[in-house]
N, C-alpha and C. Protein backbone atom coordinates (compact mmCIF):
# COMPACT_ATOMS: atom_id res chain seq x y z
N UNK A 1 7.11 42.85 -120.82
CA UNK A 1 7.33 42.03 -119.66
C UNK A 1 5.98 41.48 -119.19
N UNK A 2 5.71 39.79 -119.14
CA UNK A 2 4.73 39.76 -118.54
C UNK A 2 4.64 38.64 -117.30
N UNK A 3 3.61 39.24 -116.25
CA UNK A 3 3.70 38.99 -115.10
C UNK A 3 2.89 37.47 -114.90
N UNK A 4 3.47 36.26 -114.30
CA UNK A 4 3.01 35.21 -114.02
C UNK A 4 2.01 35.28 -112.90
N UNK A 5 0.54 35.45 -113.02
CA UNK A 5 -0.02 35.71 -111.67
C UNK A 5 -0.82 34.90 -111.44
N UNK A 6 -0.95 33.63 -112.14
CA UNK A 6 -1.89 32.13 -112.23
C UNK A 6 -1.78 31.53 -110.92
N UNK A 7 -0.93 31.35 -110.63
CA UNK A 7 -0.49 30.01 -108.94
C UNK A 7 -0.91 30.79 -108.29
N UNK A 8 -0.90 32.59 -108.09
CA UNK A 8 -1.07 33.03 -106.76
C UNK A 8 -2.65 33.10 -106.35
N UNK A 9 -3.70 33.37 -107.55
CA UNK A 9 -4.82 33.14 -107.42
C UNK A 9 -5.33 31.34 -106.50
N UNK A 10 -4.97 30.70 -107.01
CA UNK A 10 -5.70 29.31 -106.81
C UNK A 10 -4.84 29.40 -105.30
N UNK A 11 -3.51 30.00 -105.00
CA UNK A 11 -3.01 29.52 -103.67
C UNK A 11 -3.89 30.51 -102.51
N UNK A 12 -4.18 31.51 -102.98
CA UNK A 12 -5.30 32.61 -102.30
C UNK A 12 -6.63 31.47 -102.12
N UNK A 13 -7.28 30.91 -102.72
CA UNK A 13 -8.26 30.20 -102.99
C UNK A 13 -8.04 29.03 -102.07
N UNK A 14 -7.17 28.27 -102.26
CA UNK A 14 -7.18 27.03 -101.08
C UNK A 14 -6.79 27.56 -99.60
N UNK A 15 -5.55 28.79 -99.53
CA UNK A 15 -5.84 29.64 -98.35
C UNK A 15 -7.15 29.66 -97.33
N UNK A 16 -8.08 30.68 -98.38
CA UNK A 16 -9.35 31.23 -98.12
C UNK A 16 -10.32 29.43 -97.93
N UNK A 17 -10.39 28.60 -98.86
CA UNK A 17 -10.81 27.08 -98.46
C UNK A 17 -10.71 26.50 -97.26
N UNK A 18 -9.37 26.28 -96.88
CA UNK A 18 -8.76 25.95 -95.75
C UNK A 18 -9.16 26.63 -94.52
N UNK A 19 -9.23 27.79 -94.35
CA UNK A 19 -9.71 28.43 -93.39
C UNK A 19 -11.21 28.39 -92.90
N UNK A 20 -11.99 28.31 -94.15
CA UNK A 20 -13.82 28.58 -93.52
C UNK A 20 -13.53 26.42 -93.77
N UNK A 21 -12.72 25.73 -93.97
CA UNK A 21 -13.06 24.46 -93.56
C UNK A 21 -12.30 24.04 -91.92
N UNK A 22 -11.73 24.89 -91.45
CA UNK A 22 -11.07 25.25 -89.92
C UNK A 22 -12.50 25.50 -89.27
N UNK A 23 -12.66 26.59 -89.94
CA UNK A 23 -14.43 27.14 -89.09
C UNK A 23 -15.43 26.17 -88.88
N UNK A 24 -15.46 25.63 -90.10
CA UNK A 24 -16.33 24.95 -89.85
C UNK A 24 -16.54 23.81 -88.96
N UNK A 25 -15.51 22.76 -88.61
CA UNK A 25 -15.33 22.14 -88.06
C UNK A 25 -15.26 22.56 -86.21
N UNK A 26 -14.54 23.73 -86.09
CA UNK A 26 -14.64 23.90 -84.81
C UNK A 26 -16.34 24.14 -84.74
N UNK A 27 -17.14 24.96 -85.24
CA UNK A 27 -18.24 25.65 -84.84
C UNK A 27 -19.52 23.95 -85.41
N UNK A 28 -19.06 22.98 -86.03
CA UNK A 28 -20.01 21.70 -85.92
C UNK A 28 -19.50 21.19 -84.91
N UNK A 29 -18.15 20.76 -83.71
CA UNK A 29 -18.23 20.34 -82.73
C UNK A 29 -19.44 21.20 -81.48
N UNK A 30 -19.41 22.78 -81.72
CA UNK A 30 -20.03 23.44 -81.07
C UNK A 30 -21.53 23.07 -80.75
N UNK A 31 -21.98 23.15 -82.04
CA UNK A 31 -23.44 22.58 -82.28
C UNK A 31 -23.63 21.31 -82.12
N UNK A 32 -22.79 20.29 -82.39
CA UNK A 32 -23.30 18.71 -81.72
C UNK A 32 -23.26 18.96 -80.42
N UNK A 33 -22.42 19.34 -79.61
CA UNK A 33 -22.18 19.29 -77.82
C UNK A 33 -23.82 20.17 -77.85
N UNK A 34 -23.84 21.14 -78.03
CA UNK A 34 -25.69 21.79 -78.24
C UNK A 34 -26.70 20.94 -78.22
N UNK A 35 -26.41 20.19 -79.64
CA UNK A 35 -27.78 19.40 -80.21
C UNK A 35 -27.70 18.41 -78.98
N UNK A 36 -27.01 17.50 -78.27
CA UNK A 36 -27.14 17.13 -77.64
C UNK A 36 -27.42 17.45 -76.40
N UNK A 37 -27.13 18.55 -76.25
CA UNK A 37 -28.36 18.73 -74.95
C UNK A 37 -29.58 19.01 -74.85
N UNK A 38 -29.87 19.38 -76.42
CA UNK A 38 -31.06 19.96 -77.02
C UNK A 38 -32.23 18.60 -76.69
N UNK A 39 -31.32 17.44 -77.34
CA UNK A 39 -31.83 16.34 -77.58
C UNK A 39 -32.62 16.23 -75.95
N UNK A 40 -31.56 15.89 -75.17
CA UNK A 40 -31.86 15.58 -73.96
C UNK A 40 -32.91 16.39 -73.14
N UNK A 41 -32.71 17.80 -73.37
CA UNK A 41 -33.98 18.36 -72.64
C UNK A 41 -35.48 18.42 -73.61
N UNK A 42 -35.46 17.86 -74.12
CA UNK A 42 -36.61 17.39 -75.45
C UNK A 42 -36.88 15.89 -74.58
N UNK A 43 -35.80 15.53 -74.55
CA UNK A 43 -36.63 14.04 -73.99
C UNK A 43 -36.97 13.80 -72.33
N UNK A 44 -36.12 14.98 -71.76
CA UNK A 44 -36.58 15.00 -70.43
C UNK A 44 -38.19 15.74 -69.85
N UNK A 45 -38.65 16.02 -71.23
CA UNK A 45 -39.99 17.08 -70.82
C UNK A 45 -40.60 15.93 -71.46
N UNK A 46 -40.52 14.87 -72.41
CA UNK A 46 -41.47 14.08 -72.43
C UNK A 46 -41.37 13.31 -71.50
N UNK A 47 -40.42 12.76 -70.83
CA UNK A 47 -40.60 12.28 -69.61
C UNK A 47 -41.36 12.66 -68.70
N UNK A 48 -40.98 13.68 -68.31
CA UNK A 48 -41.69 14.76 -67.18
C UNK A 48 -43.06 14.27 -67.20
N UNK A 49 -43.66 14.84 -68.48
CA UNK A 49 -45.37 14.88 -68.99
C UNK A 49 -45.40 13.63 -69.09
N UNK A 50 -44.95 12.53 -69.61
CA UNK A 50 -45.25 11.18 -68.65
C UNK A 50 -45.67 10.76 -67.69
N UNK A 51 -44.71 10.88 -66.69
CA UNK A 51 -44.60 10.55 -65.49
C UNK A 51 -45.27 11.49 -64.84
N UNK A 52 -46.11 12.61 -64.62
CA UNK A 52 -46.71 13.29 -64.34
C UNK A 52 -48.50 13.01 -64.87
N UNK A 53 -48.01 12.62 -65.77
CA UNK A 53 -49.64 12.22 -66.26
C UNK A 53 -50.23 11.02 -65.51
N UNK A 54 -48.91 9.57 -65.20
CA UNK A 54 -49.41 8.59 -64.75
C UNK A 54 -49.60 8.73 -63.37
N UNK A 55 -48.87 9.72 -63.04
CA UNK A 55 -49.29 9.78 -61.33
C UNK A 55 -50.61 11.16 -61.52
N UNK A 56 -50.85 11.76 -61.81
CA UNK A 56 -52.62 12.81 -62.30
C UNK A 56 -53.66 11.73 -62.22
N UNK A 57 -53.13 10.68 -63.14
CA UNK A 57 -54.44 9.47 -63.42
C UNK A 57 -53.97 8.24 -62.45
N UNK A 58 -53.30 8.36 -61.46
CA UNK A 58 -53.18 6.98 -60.64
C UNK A 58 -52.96 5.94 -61.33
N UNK A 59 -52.02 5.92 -62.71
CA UNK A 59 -52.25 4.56 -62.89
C UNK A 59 -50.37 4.30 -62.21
N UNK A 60 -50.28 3.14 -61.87
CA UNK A 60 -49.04 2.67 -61.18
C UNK A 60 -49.19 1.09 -61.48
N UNK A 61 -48.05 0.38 -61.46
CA UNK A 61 -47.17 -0.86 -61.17
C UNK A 61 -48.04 -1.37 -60.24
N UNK A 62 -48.33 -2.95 -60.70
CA UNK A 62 -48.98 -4.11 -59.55
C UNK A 62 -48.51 -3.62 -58.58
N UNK A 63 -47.55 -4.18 -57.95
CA UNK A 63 -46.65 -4.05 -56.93
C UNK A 63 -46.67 -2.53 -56.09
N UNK A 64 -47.00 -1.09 -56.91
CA UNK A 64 -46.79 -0.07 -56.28
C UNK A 64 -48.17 0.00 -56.10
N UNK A 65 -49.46 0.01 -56.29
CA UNK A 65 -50.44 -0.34 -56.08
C UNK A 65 -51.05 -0.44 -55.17
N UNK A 66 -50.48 -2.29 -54.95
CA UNK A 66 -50.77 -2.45 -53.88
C UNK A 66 -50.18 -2.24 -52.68
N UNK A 67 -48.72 -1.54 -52.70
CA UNK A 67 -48.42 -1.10 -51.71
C UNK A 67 -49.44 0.34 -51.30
N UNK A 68 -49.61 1.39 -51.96
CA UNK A 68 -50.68 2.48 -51.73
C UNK A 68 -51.61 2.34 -51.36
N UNK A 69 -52.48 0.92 -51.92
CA UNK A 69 -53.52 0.70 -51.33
C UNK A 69 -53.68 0.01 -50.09
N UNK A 70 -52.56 -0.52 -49.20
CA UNK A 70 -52.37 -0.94 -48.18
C UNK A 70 -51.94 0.09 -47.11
N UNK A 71 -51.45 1.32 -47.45
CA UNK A 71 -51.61 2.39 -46.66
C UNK A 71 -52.43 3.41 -47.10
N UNK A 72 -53.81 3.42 -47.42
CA UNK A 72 -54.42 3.93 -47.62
C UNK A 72 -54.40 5.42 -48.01
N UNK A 73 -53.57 5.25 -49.52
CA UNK A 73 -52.60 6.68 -50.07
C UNK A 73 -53.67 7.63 -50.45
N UNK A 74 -53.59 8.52 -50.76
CA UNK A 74 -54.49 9.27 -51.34
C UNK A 74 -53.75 9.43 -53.04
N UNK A 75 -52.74 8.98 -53.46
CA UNK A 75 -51.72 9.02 -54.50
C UNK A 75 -53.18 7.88 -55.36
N UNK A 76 -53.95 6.75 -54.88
CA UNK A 76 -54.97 6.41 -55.78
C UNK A 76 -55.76 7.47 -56.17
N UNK A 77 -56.30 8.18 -55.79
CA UNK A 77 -57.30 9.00 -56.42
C UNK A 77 -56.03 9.70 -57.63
N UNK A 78 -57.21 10.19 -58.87
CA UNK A 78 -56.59 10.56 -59.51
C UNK A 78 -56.49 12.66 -59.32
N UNK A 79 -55.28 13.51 -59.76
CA UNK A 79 -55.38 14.68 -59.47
C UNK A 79 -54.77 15.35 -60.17
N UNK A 80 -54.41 16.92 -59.77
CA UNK A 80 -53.53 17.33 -61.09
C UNK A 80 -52.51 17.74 -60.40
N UNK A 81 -51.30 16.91 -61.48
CA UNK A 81 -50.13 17.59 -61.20
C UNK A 81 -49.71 18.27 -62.53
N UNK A 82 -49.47 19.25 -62.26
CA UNK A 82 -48.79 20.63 -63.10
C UNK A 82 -47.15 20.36 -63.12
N UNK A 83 -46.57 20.72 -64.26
CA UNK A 83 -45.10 21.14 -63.98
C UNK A 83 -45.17 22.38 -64.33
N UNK A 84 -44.39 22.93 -63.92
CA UNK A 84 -43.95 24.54 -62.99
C UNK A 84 -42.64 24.82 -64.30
N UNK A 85 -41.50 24.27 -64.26
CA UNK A 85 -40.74 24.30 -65.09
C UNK A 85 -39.79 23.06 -65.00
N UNK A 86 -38.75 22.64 -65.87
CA UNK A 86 -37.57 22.06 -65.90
C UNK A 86 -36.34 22.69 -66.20
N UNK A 87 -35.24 22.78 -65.25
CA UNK A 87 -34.35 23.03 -65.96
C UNK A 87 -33.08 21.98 -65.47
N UNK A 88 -31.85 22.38 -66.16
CA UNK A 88 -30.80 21.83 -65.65
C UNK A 88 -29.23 22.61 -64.90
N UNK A 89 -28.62 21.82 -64.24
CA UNK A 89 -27.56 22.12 -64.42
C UNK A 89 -26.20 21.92 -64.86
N UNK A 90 -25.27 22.64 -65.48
CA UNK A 90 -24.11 21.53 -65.02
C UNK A 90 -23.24 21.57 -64.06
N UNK A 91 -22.90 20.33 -63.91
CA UNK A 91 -22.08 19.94 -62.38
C UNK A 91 -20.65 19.78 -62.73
N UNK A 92 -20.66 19.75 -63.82
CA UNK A 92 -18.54 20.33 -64.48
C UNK A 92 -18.17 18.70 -64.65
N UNK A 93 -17.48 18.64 -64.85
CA UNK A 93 -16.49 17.29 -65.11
C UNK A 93 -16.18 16.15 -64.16
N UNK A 94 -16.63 15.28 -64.66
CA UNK A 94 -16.75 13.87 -63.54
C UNK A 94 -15.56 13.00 -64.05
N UNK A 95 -14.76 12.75 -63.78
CA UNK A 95 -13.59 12.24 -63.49
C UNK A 95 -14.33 10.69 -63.69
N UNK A 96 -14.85 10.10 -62.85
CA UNK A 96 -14.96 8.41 -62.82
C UNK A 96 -15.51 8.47 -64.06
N UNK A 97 -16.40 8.94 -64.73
CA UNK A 97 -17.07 8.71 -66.01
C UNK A 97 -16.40 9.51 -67.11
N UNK A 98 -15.39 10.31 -67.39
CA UNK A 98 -14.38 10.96 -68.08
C UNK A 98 -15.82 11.71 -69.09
N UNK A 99 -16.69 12.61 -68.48
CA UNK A 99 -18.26 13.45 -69.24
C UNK A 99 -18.62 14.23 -68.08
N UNK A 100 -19.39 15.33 -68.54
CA UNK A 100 -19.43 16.30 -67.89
C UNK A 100 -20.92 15.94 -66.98
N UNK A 101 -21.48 16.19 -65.98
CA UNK A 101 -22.54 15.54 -65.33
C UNK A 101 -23.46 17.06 -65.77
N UNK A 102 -24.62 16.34 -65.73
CA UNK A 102 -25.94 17.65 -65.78
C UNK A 102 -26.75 17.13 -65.17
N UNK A 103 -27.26 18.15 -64.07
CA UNK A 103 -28.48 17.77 -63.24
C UNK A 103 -29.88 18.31 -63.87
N UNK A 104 -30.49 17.87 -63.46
CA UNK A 104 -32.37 17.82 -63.99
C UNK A 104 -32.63 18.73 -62.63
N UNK A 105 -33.25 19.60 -62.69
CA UNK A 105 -34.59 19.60 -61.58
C UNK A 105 -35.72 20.19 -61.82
N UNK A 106 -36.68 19.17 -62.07
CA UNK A 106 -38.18 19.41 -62.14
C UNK A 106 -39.16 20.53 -60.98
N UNK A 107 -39.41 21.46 -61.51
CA UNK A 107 -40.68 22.09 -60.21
C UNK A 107 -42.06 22.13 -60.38
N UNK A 108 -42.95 21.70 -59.77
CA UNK A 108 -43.68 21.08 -60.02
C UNK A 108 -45.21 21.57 -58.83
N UNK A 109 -46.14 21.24 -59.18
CA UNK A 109 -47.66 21.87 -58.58
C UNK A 109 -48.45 20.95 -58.50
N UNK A 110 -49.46 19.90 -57.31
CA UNK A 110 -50.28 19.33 -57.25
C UNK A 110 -51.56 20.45 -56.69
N UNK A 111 -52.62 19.77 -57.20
CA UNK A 111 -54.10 20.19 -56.82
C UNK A 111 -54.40 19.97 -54.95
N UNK A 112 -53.59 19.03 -55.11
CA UNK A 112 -54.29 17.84 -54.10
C UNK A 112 -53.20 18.54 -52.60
N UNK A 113 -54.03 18.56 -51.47
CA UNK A 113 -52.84 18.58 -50.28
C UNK A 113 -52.19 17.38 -50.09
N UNK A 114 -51.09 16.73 -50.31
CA UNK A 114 -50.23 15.88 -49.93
C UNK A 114 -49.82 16.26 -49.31
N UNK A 115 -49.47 14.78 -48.29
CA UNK A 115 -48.32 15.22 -47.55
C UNK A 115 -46.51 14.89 -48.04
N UNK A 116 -45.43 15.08 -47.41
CA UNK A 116 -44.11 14.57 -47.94
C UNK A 116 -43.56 13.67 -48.46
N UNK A 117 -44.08 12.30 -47.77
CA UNK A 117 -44.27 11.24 -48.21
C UNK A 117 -44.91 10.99 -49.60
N UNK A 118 -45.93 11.84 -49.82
CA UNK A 118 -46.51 11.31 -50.96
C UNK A 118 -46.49 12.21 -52.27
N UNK A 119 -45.73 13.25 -51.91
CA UNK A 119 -45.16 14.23 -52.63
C UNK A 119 -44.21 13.74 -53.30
N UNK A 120 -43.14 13.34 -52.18
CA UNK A 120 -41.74 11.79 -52.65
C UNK A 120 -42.25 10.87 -54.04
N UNK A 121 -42.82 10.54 -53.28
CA UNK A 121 -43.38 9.37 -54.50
C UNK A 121 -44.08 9.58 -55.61
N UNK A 122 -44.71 11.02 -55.58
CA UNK A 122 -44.94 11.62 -57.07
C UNK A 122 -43.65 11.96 -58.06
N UNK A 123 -42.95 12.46 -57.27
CA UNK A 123 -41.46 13.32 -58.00
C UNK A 123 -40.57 12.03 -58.60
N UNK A 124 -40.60 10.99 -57.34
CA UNK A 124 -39.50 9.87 -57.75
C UNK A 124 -40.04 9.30 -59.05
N UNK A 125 -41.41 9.00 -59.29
CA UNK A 125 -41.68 8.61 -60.59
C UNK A 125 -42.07 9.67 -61.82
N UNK A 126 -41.87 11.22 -61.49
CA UNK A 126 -41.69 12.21 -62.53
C UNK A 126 -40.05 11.59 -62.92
N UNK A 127 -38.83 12.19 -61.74
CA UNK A 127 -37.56 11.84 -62.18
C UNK A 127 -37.14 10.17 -62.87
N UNK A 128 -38.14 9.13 -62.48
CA UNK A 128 -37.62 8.33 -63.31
C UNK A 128 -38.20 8.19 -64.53
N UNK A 129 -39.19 8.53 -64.68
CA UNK A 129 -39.76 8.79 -66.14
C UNK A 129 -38.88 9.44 -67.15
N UNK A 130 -38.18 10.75 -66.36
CA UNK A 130 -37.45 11.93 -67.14
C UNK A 130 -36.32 10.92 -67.41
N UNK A 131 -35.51 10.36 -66.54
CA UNK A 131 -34.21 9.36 -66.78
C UNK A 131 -34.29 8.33 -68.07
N UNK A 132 -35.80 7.65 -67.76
CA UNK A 132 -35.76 6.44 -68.54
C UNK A 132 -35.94 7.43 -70.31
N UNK A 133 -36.48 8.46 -70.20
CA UNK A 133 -37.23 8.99 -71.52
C UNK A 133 -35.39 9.28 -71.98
N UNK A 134 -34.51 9.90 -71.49
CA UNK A 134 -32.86 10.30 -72.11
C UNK A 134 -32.33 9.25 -71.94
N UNK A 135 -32.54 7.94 -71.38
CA UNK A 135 -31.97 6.57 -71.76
C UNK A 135 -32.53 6.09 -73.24
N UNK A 136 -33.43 6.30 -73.55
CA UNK A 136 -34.35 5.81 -74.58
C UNK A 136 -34.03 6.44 -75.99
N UNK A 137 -33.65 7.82 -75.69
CA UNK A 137 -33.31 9.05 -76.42
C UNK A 137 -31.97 8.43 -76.71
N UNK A 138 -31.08 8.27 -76.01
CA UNK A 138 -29.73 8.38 -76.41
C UNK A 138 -29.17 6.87 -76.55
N UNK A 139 -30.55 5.49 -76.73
CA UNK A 139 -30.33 4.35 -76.48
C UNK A 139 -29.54 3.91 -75.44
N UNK A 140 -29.04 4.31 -73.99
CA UNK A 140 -28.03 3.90 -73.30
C UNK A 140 -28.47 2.83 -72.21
N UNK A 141 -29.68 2.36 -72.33
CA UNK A 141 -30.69 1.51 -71.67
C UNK A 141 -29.70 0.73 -70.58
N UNK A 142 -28.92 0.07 -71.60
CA UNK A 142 -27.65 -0.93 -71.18
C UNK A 142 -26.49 -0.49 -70.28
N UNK A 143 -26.47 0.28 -70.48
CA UNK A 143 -25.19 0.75 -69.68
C UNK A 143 -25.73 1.75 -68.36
N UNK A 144 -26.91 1.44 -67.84
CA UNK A 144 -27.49 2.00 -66.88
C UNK A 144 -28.22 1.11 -65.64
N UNK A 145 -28.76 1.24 -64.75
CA UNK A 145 -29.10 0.16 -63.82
C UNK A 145 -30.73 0.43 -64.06
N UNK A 146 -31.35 -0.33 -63.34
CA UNK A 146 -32.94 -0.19 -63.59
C UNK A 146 -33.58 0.70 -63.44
N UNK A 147 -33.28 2.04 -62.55
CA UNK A 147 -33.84 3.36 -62.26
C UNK A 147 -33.05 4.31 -63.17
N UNK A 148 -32.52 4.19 -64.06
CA UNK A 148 -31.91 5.00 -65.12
C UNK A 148 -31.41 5.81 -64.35
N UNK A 149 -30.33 5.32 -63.36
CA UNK A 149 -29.20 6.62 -62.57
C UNK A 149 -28.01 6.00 -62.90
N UNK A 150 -27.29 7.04 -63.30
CA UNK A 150 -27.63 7.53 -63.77
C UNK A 150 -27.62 7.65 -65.56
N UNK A 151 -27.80 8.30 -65.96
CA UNK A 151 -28.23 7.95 -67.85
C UNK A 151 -27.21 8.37 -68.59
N UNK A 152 -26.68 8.19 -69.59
CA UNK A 152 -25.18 8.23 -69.90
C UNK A 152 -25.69 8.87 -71.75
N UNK A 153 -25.00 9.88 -72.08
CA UNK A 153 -24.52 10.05 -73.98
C UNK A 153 -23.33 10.06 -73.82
N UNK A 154 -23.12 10.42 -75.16
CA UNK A 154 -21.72 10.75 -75.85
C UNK A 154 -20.77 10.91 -74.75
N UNK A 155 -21.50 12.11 -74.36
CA UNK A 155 -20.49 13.62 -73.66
C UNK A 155 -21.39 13.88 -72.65
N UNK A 156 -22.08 13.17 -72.02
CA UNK A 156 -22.97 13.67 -70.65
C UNK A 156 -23.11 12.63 -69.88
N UNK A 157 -23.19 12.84 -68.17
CA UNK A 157 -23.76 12.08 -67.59
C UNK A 157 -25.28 12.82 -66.86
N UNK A 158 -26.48 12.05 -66.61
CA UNK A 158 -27.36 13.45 -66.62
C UNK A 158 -27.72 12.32 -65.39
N UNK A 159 -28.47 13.44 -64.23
CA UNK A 159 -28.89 12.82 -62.92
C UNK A 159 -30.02 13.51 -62.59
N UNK A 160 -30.64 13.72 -61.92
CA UNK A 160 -31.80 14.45 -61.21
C UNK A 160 -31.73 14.43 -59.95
N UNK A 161 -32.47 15.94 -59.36
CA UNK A 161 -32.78 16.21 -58.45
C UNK A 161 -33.81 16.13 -57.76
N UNK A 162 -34.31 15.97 -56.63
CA UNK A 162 -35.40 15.92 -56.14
C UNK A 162 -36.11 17.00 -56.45
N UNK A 163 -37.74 16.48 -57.02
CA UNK A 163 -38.40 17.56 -57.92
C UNK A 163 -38.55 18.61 -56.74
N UNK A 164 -38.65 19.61 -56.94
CA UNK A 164 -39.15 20.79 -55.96
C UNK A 164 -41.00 21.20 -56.40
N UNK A 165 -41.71 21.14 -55.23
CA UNK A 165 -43.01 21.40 -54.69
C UNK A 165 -43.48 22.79 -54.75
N UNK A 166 -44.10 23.47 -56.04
CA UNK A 166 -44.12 25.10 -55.61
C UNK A 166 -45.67 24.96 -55.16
């Protein structure tokens, strides 16, 4: 008597196939939703160190310039600003934009005594630096307004917070 046991091998085999190609697919959606935030906080620290560098070295916009130099800022001299850390959060599911929102917030250290005002105006051009650098990152230039608020991927909407002063 002999036993036909050919089909059951290869049906064990596409079984066992089928299954780690199940895996796989759930656990590569896992890692893109990842890589993409990966992406984004990669491009929000070159932002950061951007926009932190140009306000260290005073360099600024005609226009912002000469507004500073008409109230006699101390934001011209050049100084050090430190970042402290970045992190984010998420803010869960945004309905008008059908993507989950993530907030930025930069903390951050000057040399210099500022006052609030001019603290403001260091952070606002750290956070738009950080915005424009994950517009740039994720090409969404277009589908954003001129202060990159807020900055749009795939699967994110990302915003910032007012940097915090340690």
């Amino acid at each position: 008597m002999m036993l036909d046991n050919k089909g059951q091998i290869s049906a064990e085999f596409l079984i066992l196939v089928g299954s780690l190609f199940v895996v796989m697919l759930i656990a590569l959606s896992f890692i893109a939703s990842e890589n993409e935030l990966t992406l984004a906080m990669s491009a929000a620290r070159n932002g950061v160190e951007e926009g932190s560098s140009y306000s260290a070295s005073a360099i600024y916009p005609t226009d912002t310039f000469n507004e500073y130099s008409r109230g006699d800022s101390l934001l011209l001299i050049p100084s050090s600003v430190e970042i402290v850390n970045i992190s984010y959060t998420d803010m869960g599911y945004d309905s008008n934009f059908d993507k989950n929102r993530i907030q930025f917030k930069v903390y951050a250290h000057s040399s210099k005594d500022l006052d609030k005002n001019e603290l403001d105006s260091i952070g606002d051009r750290i956070n738009y630096n950080l915005r424009k650098s994950i517009a740039l990152t994720f090409e969404s230039t277009k589908s954003t307004n001129k202060l990159y608020n807020p900055v749009f991927s795939p699967h994110y909407i990302f915003t910032t917070a007012n940097v915090k002063w340690v």
